[in-house]
Every structure is written in structure tokens, then in C-alpha cells.
Protein backbone atom coordinates (compact mmCIF):
# COMPACT_ATOMS: atom_id res chain seq x y z
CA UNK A 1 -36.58 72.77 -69.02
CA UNK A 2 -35.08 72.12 -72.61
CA UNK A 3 -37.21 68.73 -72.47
CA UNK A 4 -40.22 70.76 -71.46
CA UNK A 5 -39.60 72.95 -74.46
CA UNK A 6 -39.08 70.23 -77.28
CA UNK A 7 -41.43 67.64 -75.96
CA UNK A 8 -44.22 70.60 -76.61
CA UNK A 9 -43.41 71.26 -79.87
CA UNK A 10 -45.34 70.10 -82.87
CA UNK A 11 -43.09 67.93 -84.70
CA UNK A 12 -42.00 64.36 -84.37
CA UNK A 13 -38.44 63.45 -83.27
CA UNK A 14 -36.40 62.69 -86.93
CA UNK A 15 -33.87 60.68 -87.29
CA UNK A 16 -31.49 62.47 -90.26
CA UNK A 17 -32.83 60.18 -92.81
CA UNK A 18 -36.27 60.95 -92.48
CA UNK A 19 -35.32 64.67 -92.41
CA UNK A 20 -33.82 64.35 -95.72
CA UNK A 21 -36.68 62.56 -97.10
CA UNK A 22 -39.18 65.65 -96.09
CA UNK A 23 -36.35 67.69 -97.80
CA UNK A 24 -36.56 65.17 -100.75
CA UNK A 25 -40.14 65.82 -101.20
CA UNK A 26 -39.98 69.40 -101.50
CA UNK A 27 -37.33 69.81 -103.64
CA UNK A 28 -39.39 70.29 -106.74
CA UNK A 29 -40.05 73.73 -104.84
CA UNK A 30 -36.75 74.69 -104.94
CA UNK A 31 -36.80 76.16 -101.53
CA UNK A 32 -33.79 77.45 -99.45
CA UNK A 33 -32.25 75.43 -97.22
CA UNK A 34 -33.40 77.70 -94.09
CA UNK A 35 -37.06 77.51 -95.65
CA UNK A 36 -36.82 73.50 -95.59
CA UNK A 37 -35.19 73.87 -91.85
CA UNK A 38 -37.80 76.33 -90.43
CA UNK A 39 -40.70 73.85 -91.75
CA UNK A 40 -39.58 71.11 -90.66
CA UNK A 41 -38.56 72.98 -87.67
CA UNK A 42 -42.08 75.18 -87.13
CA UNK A 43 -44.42 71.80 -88.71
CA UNK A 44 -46.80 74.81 -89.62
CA UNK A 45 -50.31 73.77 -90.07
CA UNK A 46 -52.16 76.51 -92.44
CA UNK A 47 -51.50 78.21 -95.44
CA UNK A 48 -50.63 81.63 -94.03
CA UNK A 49 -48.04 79.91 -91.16
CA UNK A 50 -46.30 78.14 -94.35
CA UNK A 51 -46.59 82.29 -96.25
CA UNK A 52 -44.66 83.37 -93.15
CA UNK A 53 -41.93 80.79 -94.03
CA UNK A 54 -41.09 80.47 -98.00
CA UNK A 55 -40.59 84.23 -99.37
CA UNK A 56 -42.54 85.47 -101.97
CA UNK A 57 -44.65 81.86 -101.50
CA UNK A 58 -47.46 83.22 -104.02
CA UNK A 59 -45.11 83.34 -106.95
CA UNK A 60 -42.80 80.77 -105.90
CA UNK A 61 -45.12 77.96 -104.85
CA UNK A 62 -49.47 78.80 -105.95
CA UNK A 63 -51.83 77.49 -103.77
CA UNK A 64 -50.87 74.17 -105.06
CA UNK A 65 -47.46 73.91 -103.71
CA UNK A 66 -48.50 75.03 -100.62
CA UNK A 67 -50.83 72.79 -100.06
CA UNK A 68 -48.17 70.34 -100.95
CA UNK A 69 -45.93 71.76 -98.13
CA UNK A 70 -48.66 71.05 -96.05
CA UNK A 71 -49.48 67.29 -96.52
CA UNK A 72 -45.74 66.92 -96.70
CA UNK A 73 -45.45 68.61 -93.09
CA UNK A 74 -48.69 66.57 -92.17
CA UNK A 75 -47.28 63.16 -93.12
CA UNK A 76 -43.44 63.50 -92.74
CA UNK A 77 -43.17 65.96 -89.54
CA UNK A 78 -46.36 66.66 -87.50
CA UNK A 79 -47.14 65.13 -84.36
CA UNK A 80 -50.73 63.26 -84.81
CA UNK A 81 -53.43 65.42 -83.77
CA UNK A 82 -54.33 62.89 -81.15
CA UNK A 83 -50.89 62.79 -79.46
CA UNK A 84 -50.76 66.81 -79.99
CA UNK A 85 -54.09 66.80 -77.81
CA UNK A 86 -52.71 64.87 -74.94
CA UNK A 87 -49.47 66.91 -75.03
CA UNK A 88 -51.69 70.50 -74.68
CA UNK A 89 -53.71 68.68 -71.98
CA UNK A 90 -50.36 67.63 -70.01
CA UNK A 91 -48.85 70.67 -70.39
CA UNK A 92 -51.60 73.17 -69.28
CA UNK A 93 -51.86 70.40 -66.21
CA UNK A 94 -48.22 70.87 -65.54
CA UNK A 95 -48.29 74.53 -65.16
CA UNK A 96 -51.20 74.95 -63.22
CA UNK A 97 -49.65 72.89 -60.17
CA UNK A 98 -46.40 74.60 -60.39
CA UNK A 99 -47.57 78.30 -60.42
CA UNK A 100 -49.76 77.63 -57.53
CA UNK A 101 -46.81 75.95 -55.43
CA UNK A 102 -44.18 78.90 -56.54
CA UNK A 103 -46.97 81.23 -55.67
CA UNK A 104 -47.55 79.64 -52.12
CA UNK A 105 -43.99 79.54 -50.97
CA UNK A 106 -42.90 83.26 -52.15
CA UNK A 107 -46.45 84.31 -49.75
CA UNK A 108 -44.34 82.52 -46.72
CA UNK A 109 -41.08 83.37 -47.38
């Protein structure tokens, strides 16, 4: 179930030096280390997902450092979009079958 869970989410598997070069990156931004964890953690994708992260973003980062948080994310943590795709497509596959075969044997039972 914990594979389930971590194979879904958006972000690549890091090794620790290629999570402290995404933390490298950012560190012009001076952000917390829970801010750096959460992105790297969350990979978010838009401006407002990356708002919901850094406090006080507006003042702190501009539009331009968050759109710098974003290619950094985009580059350094994201899954491709293409590999993403397949993911959603095997996991909504996944579910499907299972829900109908939990559904079938509690009707018997």
C-alpha cells in the first residue's frame, strides 16, 4: 500500500545529492527548510500550489521567484508529464478492478 502511495506521487525518486542540489538552487530565496522539504516533497505545479507553500510568497519571492520555484520543481523534482500520464492511467485501471472484486465478494459473503 505504501508503494501504491509513493509510486503515485508527482516527484521523482532523489538520491540525497540531487535533493541538495534543488535546495542549492533555491537558496537565493532564502526559504525555510520545511518550505524547501514540502516542495520538493508536494513538486507543485502552479503558482498558487507553490503560494500555499512559502509564507508570505508575494513579498518574499514576486512573481519572478516563483516562477523560479517552478522550473526548479519542473527540472530537478517532477515526474515528466509523459510518465505522470501513464501513472494516472495505471492507477485509475488499478482501482477499478479491485472495487468491483471487493464489491462482489462482500454481496456473497
Amino acid at each position: 500500500m505504501a508503494f501504491q502511495y509513493l509510486s503515485s506521487q508527482p516527484v521523482l525518486p532523489l538520491s540525497s545529492e540531487q535533493l541538495q542540489q534543488f535546495f542549492d538552487t533555491l537558496q537565493a530565496y532564502r526559504l525555510t527548510r520545511g518550505e524547501l522539504l514540502q516542495l520538493a516533497n508536494l513538486a507543485p505545479v502552479t503558482a498558487v500550489e507553490v503560494h500555499l507553500v512559502v509564507a508570505d510568497c508575494e513579498a518574499r519571492l514576486g512573481e519572478a521567484g516563483v516562477n523560479a520555484v517552478l522550473a526548479a520543481v519542473a527540472a530537478q523534482i517532477a515526474r515528466p508529464p509523459e510518465e505522470e500520464a501513464e501513472r494516472a492511467g495505471e492507477g485509475e485501471a488499478g482501482d477499478g478492478a479491485g472495487e468491483g472484486e471487493e464489491g462482489g465478494e462482500g454481496e456473497g459473503a
